[in-house]
Protein backbone atom coordinates (compact mmCIF):
# COMPACT_ATOMS: atom_id res chain seq x y z
CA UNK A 1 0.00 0.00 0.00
CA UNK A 2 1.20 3.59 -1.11
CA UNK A 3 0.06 6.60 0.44
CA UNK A 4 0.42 9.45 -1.36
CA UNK A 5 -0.28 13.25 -0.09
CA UNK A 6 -0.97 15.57 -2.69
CA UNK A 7 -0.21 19.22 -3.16
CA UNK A 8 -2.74 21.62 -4.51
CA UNK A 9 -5.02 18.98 -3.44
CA UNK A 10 -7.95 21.95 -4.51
CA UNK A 11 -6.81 22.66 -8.02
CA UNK A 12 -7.46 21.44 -11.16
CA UNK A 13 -4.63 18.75 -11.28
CA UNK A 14 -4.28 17.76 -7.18
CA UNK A 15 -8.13 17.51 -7.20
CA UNK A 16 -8.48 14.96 -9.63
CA UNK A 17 -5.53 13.41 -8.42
CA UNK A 18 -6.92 12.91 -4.91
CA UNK A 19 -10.79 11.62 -6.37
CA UNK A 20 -8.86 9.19 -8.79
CA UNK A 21 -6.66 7.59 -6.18
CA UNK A 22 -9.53 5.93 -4.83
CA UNK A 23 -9.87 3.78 -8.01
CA UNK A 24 -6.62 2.01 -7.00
CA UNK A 25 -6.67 -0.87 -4.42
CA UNK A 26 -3.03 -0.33 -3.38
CA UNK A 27 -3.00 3.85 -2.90
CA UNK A 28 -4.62 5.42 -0.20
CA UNK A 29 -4.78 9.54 0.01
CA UNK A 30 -3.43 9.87 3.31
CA UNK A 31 -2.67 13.62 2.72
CA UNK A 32 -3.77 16.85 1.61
CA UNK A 33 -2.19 19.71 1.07
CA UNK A 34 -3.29 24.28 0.02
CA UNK A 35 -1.40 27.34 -0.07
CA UNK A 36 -1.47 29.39 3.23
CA UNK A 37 -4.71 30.66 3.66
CA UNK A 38 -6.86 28.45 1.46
CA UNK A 39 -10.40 29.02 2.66
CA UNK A 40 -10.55 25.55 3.15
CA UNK A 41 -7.91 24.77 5.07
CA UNK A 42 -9.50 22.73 8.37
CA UNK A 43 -12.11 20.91 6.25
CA UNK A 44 -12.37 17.21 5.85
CA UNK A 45 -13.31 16.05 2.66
CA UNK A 46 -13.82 12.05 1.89
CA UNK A 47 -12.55 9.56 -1.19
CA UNK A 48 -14.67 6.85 -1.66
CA UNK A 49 -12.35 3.31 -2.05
CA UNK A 50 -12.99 0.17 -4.20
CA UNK A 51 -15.19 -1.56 -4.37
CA UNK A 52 -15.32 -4.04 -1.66
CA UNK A 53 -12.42 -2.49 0.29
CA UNK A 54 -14.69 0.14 2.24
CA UNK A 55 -13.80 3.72 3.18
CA UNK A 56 -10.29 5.03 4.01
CA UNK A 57 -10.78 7.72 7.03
CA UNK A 58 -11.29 11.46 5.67
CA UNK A 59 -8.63 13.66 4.90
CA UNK A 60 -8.04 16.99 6.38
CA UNK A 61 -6.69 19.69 4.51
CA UNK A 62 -3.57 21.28 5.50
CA UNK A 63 -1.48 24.37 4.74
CA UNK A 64 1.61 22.76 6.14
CA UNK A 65 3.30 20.45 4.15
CA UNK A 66 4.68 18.52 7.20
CA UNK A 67 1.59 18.12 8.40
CA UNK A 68 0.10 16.79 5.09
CA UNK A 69 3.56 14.75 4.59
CA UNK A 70 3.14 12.93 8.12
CA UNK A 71 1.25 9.57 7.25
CA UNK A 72 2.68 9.51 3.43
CA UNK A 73 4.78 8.18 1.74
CA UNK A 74 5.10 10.46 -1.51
CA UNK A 75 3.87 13.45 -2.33
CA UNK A 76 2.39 14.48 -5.91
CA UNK A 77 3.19 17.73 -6.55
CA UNK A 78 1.46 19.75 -9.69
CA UNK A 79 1.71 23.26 -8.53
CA UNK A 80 3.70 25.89 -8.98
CA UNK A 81 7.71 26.32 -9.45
CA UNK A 82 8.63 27.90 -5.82
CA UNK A 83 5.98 26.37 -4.03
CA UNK A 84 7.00 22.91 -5.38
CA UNK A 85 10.71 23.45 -4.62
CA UNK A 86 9.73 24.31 -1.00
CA UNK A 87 7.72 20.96 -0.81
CA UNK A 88 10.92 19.25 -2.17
CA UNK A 89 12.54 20.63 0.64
CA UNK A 90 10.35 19.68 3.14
CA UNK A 91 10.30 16.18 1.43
CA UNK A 92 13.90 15.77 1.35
CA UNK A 93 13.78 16.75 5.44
CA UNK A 94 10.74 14.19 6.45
CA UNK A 95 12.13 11.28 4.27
CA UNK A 96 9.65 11.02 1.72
CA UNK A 97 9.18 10.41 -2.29
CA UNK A 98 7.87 13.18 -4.32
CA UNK A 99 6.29 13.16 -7.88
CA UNK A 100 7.05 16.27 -9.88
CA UNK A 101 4.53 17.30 -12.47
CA UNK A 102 4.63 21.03 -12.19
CA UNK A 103 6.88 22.90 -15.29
CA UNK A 104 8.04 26.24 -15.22
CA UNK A 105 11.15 25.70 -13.20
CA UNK A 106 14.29 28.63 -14.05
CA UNK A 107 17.82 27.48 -14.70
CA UNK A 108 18.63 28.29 -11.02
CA UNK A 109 15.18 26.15 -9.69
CA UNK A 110 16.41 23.27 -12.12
CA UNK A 111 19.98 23.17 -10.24
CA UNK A 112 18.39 23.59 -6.78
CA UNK A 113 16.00 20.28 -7.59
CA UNK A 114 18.91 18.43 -9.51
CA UNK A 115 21.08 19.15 -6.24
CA UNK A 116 18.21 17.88 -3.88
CA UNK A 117 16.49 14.56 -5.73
CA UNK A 118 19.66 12.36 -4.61
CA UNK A 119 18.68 13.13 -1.14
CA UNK A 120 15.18 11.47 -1.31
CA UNK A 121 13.14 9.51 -4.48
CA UNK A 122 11.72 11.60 -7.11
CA UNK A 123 10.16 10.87 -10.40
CA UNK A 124 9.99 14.40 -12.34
CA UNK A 125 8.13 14.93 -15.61
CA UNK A 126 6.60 17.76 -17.80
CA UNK A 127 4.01 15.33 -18.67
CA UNK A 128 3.05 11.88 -17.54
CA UNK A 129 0.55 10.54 -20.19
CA UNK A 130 1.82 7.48 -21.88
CA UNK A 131 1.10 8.64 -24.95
CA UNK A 132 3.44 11.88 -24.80
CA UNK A 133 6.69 9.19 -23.24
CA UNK A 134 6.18 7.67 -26.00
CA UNK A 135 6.00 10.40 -28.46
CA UNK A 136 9.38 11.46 -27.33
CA UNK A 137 10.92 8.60 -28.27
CA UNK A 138 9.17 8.79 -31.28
CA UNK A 139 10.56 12.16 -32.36
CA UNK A 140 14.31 11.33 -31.11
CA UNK A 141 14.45 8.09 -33.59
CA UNK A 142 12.37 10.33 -36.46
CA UNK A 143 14.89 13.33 -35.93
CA UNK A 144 17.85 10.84 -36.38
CA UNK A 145 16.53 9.12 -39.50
CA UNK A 146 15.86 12.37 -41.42
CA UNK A 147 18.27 14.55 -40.77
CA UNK A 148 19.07 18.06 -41.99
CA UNK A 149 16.98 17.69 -44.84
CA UNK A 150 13.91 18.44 -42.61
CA UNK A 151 13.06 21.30 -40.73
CA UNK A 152 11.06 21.01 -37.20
CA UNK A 153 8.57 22.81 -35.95
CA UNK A 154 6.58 22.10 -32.43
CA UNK A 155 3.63 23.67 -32.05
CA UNK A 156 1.58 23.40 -28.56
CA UNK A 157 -1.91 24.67 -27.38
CA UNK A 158 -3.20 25.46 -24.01
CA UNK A 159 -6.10 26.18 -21.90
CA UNK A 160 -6.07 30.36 -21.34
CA UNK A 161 -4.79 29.80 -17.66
CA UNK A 162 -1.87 28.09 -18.00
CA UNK A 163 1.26 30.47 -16.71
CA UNK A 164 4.12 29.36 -18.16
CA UNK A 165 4.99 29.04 -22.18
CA UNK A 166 6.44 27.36 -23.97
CA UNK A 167 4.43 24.05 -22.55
CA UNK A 168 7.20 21.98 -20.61
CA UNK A 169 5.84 19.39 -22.96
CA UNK A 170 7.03 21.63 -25.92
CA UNK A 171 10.84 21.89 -24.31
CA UNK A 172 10.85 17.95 -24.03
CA UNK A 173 9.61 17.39 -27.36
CA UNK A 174 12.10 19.91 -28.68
CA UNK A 175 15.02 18.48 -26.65
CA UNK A 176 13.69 15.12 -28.16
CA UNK A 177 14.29 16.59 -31.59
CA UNK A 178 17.49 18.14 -31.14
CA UNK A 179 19.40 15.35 -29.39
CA UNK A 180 18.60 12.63 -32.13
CA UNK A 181 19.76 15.81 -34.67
CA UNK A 182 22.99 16.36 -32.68
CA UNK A 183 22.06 20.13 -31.76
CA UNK A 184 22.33 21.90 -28.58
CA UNK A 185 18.69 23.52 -28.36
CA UNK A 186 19.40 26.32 -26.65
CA UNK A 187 21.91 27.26 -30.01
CA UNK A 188 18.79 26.49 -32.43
CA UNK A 189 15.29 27.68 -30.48
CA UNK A 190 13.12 29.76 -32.26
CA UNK A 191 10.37 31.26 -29.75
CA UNK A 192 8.75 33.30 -31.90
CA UNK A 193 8.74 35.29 -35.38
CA UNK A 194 7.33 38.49 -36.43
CA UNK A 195 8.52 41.12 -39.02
CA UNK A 196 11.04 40.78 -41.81
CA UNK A 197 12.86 37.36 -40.33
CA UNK A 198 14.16 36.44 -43.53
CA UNK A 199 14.69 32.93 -44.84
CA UNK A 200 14.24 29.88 -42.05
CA UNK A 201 17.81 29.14 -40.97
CA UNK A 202 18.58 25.19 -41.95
CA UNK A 203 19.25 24.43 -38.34
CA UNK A 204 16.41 25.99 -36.33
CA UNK A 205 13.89 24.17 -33.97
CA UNK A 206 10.74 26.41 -33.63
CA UNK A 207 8.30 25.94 -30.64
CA UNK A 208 5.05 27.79 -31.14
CA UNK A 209 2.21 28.53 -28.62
CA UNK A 210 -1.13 28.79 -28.44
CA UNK A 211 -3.61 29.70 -25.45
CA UNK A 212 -7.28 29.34 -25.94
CA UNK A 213 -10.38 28.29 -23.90
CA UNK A 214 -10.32 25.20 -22.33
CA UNK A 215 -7.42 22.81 -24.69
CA UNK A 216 -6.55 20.62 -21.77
CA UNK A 217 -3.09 19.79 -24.03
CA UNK A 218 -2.17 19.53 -27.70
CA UNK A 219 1.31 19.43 -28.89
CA UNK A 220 2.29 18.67 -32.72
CA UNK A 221 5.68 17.63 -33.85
CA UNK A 222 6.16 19.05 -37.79
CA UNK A 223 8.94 17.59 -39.73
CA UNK A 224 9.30 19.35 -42.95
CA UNK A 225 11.00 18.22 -46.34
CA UNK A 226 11.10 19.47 -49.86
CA UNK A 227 8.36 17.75 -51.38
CA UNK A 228 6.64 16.26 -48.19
CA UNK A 229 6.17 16.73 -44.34
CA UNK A 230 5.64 14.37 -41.46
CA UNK A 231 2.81 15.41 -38.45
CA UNK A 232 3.03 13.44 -35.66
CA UNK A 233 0.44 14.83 -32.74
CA UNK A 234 -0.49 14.34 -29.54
CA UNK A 235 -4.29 15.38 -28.27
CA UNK A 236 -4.98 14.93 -24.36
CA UNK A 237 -8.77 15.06 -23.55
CA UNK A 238 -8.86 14.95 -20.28
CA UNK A 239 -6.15 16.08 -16.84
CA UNK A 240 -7.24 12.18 -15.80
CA UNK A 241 -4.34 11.22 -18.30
CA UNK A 242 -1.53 13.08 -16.27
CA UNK A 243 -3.04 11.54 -13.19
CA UNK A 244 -3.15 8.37 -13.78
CA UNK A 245 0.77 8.76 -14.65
CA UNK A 246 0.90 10.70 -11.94
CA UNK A 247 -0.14 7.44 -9.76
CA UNK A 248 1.30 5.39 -11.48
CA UNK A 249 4.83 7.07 -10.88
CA UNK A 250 3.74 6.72 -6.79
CA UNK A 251 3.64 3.37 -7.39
CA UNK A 252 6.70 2.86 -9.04
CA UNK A 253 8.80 4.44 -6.53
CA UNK A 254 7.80 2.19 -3.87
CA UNK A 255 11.28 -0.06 -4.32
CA UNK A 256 13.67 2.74 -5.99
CA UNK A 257 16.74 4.03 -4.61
CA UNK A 258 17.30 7.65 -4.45
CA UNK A 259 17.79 10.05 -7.09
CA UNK A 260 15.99 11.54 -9.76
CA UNK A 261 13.84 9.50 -12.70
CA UNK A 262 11.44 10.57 -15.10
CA UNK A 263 9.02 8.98 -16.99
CA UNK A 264 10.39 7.15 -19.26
CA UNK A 265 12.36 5.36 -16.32
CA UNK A 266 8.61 4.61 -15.30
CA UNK A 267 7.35 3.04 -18.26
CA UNK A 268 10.66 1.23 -18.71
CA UNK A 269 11.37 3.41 -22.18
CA UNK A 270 15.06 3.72 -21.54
């Protein structure tokens, strides 16, 4: 049995998180944690189990992590970039796991969490679906096979209320493209174009965004030739996809050593 304690536990992500748990015979929510202040930090709320296992006791919700951390074992973590790296902190002091989904993270952040994970277990990933792990092995044996005769494009879309861009998703898929093309992304990363840019440089990677409505999470990897071009997309319909990886990375962690994995380590795609 894995008890997990998850952050944000009100929000879109933590929320469904927490309500899907149930649905798994071996986790048990055992933890729930809100920003300081949350109106509704004090209240109990209840997760139905199984069927046939009855009903775990009700969770209160917390604004301290160490409070939220003390039955767990992991904690799922979908929030924001400081608050997460203070919950990795907190992690790292109690002795637990921790499952990264939240993206965003600075150069500085990134060094800070790549400093901390070999002090506890954590699984870190911009996206958890199965369907996107896969994808970016996809696009890492496609980049290798065609070469610099194709140019790549990523293009990603959002709902209107996601905070960071590019899409984490985006970077991944665009690190994807560059390794199995023997770039250094950060050399070939086009953001954005406007104006008189001129001809597309042979080299480039470009990572478009878009922010509309409700898009729970679209991302399309473009290869393009002289004469043809390749579209390779992935469409998520629901946030249940990320939590079910989400879980399913909790689970996986139960027998791991420290240090820091992602999913592909998960899924057993390395």
């Amino acid at each position: 049995m894995v008890k997990i304690a998850v952050a944000g536990a009100m929000g879109r992500m933590g929320s469904r998180i927490a309500a899907l748990s149930a649905e798994y015979e071996n986790i048990r929510l055992a933890g729930a944690l809100e920003r300081k202040g949350h109106p509704d930090t004090g209240k109990e709320f209840f997760i139905s189990g199984p069927a046939g296992q009855g009903n775990p006791p009700p969770v209160r919700l917390s604004d301290d992590v160490f409070e939220a951390l003390a039955e767990a074992d992991v904690l799922i973590d979908f929030t924001q970039p400081a608050s997460t790296l203070s919950n990795l902190k907190a992690c790292v002091e109690a002795g637990k796991a921790m499952v990264i989904g939240t993206t965003g993270f600075t150069g500085g952040q990134m060094e800070e969490i790549n400093g901390l994970a070999p002090r506890t277990t954590v699984v870190m990933a911009a996206n958890m679906s199965l369907g996107i792990n896969l994808l970016l092995k996809i696009v890492r044996t496609m980049a290798e096979a065609l070469g610099d005769d194709y140019d790549v494009e990523i293009i990603e879309a959002h709902h209107r209320f996601k905070k960071d861009a590019p899409s984490g998703t985006a970077l991944k898929l665009a690190q994807a493209a560059a390794v199995g093309l023997k770039r250094n992304l950060d050399d070939v990363a086009v953001y954005a174009r406007h104006g008189m840019t001129g001809e597309r440089p042979s080299r480039a990677i470009g990572i478009q965004t878009v922010r509309a409505g409700d898009i729970v999470g679209e991302h399309t990897v473009l290869f393009g030739g002289l004469g043809e071009r390749i579209e390779v997309t992935h469409k998520a319909s629901s946030r249940d996809t990320f939590a079910r990886g989400a879980l399913r990375a909790a689970l996986w962690l139960q027998d791991k050593g420290p240090g820091l994995y992602d999913m592909q380590d998960v899924l057993g795609l390395k």
